[in-house]
N, C-alpha and C. Protein backbone atom coordinates (compact mmCIF):
# COMPACT_ATOMS: atom_id res chain seq x y z
N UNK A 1 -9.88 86.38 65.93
CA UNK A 1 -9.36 85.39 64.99
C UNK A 1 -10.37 84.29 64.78
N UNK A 2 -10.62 83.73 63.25
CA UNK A 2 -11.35 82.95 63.60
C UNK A 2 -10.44 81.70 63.15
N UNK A 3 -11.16 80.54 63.24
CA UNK A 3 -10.17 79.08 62.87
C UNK A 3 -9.29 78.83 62.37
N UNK A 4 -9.72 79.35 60.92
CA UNK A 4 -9.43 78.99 59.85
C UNK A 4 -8.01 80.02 59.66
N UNK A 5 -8.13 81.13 60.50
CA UNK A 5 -6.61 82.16 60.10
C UNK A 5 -5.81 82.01 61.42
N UNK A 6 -6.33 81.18 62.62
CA UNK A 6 -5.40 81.15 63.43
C UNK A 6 -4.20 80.45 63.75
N UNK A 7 -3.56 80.25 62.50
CA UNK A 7 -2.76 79.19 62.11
C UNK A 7 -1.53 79.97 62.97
N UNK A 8 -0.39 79.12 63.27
CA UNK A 8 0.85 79.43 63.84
C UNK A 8 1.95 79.39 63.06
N UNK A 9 2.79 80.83 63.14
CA UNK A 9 3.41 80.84 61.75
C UNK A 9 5.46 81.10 62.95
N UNK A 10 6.25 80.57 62.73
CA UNK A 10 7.33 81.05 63.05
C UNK A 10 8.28 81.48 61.94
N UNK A 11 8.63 82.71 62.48
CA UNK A 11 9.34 83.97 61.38
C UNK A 11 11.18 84.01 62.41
N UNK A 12 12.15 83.33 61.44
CA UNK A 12 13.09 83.35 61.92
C UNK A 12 14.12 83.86 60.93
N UNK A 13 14.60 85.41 61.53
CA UNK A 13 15.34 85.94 60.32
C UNK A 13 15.84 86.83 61.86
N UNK A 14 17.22 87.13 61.59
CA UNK A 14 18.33 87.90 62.55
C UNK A 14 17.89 89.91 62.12
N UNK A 15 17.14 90.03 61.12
CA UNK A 15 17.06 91.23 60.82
C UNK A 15 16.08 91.75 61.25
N UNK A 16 16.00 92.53 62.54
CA UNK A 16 14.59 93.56 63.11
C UNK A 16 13.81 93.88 62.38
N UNK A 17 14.49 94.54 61.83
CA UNK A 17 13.05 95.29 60.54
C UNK A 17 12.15 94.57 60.09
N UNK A 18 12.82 93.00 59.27
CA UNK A 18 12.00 91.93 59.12
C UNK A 18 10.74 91.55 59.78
N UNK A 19 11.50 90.83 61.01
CA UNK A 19 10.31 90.32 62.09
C UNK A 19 9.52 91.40 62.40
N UNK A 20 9.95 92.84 62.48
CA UNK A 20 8.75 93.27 63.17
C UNK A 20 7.88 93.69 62.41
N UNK A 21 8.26 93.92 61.02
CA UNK A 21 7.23 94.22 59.87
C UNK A 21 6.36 92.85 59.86
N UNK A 22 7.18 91.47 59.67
CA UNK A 22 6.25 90.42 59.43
C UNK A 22 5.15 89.88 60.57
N UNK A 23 5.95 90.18 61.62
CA UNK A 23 5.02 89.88 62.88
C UNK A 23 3.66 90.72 62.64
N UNK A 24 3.88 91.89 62.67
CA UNK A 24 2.89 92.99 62.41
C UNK A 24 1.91 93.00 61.16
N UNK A 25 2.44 92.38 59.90
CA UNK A 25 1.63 92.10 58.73
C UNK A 25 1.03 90.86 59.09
N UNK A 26 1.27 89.56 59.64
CA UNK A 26 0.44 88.17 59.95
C UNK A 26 -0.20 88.88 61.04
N UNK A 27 0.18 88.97 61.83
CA UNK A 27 -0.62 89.22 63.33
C UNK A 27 -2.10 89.87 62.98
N UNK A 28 -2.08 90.95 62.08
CA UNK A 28 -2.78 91.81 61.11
C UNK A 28 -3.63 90.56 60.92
N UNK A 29 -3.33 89.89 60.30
CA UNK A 29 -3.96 89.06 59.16
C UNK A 29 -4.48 87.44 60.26
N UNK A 30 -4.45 87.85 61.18
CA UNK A 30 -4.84 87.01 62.16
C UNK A 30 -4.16 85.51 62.44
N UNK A 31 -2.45 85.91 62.15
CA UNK A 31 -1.67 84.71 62.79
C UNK A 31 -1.16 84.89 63.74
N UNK A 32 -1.47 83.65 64.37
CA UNK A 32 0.05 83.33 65.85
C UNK A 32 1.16 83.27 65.42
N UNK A 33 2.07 84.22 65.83
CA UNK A 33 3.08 84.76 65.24
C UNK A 33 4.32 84.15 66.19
N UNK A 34 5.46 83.46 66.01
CA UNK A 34 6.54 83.49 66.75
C UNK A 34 7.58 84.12 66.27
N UNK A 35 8.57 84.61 66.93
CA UNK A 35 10.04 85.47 66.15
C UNK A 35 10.93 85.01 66.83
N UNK A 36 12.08 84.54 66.27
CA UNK A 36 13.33 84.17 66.61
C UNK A 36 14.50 84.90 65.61
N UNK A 37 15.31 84.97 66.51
CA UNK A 37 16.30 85.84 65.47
C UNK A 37 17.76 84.66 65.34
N UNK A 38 18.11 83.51 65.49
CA UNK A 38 18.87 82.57 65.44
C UNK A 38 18.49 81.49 64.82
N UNK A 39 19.45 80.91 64.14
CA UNK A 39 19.36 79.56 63.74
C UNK A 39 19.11 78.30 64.92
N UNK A 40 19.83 78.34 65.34
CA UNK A 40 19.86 77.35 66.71
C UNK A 40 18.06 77.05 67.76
N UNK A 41 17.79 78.54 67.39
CA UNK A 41 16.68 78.93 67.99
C UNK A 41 15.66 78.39 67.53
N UNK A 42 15.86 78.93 66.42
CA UNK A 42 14.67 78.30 65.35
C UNK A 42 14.61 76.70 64.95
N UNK A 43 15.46 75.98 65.24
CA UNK A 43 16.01 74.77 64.85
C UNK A 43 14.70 73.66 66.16
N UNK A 44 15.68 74.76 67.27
CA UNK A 44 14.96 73.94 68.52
C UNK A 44 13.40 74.29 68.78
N UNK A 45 13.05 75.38 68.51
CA UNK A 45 11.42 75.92 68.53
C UNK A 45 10.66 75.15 67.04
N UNK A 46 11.45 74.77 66.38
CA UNK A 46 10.88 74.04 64.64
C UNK A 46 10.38 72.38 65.77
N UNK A 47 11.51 71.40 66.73
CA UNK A 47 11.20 70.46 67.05
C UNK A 47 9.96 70.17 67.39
N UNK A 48 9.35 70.66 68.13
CA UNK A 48 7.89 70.07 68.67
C UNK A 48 6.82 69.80 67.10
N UNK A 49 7.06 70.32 66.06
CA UNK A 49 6.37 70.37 65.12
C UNK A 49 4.51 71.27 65.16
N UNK A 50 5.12 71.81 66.29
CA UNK A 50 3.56 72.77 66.53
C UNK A 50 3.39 74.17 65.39
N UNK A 51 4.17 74.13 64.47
CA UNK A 51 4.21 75.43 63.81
C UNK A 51 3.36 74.72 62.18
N UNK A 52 2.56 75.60 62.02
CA UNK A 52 2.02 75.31 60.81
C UNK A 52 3.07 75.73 59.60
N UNK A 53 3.35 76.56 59.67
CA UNK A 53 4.49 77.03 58.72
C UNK A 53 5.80 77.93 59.23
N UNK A 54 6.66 77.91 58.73
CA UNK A 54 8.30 78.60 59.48
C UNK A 54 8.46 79.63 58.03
N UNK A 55 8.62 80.81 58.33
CA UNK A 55 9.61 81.98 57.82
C UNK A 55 11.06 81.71 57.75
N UNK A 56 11.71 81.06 56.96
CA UNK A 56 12.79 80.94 57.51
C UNK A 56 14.20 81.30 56.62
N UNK A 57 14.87 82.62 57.55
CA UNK A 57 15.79 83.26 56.56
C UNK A 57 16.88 82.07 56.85
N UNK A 58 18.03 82.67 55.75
CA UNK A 58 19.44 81.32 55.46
C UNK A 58 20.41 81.79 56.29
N UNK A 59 20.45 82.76 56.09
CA UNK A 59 21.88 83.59 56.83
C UNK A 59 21.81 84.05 58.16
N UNK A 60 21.93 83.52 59.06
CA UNK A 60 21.39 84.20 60.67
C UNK A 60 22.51 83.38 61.30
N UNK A 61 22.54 83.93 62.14
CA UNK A 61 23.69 83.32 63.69
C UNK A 61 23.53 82.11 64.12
N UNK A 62 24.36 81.25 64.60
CA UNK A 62 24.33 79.77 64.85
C UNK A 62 23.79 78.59 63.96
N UNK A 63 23.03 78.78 63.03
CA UNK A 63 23.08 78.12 62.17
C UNK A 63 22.43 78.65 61.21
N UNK A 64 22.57 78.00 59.54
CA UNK A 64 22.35 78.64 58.51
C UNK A 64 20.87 78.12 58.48
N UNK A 65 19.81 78.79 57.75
CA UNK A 65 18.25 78.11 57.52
C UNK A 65 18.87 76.90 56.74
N UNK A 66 19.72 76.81 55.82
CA UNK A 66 20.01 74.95 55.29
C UNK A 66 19.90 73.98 56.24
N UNK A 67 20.46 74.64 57.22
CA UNK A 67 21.25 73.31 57.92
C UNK A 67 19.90 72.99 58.91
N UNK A 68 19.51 74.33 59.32
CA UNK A 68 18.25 73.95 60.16
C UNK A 68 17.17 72.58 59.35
N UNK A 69 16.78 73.52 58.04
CA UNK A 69 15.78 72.25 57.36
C UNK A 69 15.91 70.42 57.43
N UNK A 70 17.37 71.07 57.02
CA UNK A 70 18.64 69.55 56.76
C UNK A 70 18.00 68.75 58.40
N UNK A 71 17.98 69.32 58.99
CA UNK A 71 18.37 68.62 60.71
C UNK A 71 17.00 68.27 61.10
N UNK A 72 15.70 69.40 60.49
CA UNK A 72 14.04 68.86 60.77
C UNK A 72 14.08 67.72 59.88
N UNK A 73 14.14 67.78 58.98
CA UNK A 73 14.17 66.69 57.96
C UNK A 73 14.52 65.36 58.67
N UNK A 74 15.75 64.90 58.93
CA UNK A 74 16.92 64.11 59.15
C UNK A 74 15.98 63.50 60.67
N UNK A 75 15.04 64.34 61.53
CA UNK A 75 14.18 64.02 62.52
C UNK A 75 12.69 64.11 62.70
N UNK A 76 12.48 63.50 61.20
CA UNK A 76 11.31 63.48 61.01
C UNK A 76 9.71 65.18 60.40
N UNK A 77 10.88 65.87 60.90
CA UNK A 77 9.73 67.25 61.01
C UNK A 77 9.68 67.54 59.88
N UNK A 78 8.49 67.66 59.36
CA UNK A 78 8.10 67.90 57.71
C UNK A 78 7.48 69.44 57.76
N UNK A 79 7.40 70.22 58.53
CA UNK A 79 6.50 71.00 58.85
C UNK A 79 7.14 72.14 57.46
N UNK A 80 6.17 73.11 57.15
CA UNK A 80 6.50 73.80 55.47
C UNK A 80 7.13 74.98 55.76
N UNK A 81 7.93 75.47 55.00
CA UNK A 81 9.14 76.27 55.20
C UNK A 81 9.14 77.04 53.88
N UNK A 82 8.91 78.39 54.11
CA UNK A 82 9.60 79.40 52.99
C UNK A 82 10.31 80.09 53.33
N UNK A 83 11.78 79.72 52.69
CA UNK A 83 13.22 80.26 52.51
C UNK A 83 12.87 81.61 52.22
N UNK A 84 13.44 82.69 52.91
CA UNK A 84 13.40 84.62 52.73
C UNK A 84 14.67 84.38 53.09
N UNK A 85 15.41 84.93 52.18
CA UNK A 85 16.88 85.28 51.72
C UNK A 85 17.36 86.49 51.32
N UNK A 86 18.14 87.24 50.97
CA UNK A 86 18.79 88.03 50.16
C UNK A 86 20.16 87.26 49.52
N UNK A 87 20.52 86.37 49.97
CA UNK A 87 21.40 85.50 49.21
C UNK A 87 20.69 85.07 47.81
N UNK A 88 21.29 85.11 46.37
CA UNK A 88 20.64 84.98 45.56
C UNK A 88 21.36 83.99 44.51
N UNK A 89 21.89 83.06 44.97
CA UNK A 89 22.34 82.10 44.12
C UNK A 89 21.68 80.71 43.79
N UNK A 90 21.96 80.05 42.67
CA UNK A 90 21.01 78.97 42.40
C UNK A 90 21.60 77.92 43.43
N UNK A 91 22.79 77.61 43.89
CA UNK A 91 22.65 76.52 45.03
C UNK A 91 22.32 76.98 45.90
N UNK A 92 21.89 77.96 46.71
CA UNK A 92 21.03 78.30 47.63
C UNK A 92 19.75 77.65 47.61
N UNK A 93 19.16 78.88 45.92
CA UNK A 93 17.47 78.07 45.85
C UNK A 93 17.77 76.86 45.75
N UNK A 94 18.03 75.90 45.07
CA UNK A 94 18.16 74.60 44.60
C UNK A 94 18.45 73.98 45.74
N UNK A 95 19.39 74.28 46.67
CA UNK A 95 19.20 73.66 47.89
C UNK A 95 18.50 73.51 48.90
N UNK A 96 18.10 74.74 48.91
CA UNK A 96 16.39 75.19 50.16
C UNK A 96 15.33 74.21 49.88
N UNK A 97 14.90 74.11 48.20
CA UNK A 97 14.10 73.40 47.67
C UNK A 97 14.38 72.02 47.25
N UNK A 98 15.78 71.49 47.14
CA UNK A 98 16.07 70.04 47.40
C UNK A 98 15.61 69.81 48.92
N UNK A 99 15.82 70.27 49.53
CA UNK A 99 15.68 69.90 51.26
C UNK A 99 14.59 70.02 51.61
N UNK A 100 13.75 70.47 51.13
CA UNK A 100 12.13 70.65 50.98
C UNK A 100 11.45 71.74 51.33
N UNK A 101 11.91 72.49 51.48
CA UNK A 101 11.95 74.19 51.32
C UNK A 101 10.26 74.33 50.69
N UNK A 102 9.17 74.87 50.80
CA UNK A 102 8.36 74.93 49.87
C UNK A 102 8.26 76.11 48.97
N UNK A 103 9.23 76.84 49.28
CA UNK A 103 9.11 78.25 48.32
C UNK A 103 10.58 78.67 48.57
N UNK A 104 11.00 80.13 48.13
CA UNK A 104 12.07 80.87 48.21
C UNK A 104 11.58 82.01 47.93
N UNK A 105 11.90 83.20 48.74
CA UNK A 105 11.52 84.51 48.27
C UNK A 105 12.73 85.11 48.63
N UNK A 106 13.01 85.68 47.63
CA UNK A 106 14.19 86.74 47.65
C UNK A 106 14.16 87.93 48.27
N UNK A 107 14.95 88.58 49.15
CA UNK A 107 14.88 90.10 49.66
C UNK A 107 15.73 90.75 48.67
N UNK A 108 14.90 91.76 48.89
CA UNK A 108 14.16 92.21 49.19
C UNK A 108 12.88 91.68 48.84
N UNK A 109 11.89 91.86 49.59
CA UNK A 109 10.57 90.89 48.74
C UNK A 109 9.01 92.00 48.99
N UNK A 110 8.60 91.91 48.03
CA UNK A 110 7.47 92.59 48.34
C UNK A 110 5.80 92.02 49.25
N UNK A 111 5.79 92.50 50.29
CA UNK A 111 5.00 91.99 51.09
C UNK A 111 3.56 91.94 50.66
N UNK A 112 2.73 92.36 50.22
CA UNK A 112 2.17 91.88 49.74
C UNK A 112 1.88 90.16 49.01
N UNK A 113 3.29 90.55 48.13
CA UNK A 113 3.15 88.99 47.56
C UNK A 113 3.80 87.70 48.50
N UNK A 114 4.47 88.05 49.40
CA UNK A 114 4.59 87.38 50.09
C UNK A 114 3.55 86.69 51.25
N UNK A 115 3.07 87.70 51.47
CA UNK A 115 1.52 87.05 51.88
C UNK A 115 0.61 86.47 51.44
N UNK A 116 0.33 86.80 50.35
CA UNK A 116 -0.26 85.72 49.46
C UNK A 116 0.65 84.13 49.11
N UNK A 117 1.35 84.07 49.17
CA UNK A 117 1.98 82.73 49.16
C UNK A 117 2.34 81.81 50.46
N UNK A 118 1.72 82.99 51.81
CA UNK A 118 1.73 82.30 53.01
C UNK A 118 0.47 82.07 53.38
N UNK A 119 -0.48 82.66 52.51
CA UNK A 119 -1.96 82.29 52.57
C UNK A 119 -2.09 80.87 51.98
N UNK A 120 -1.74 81.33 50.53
CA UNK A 120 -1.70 79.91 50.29
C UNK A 120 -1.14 78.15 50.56
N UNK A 121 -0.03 78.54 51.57
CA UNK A 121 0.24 77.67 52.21
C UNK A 121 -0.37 76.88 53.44
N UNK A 122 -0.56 78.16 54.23
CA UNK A 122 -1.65 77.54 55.47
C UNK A 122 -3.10 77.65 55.66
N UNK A 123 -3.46 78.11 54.13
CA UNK A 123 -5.08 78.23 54.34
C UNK A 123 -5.80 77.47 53.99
């Protein structure tokens, strides 16, 4: 890895397939990869603010990705967040991205382009 790609990325979505495809496509691509499959989880691993960017699905166990953002926010953590959903309604997006969400990608999502928009975030 060199510097510039060893950025730290946390991928928090309750769906296996997900994380282990995404772990496996960044890791690839030379990120520090974390996986959590809970809201709660991800909420408390988001605090330290050591993550360059968060994966972060809406719909998972113990808390929703809203409420997580809502709660970094509300304690200072600005750290950048793209909403991966299969929920597809406009108060969803509109809310991910009121709360400061920096993107939304819909699932199914094609990986490729999703990597490119996580390049462009932490590179």
């Amino acid at each position: 890895m060199n510097a510039e790609t060893s950025k730290r990325i946390l991928v928090a979505d309750d769906a296996e397939t997900i994380t282990s495809l995404l772990m496996t496509a960044l890791e690839t691509s030379g990120y520090e990869v974390t996986v959590t499959t809970n809201g709660v989880e991800a909420y408390e691993m988001g605090l330290d603010g050591g993550f360059d960017l968060v994966i972060l699905d809406h719909l998972m166990p113990g808390l929703l990705g809203l409420e997580v953002i809502q709660r970094w926010r509300e304690q200072g953590i600005e750290t950048p967040v793209i909403m991966l959903s299969g929920v597809d309604d406009d108060h969803t997006v509109v809310a991910s991205l009121d709360l400061g969400a920096l993107d939304f990608v819909r699932k199914p999502f094609r990986l490729p382009e999703l990597l490119a928009r996580i390049r462009q975030r932490v590179n």
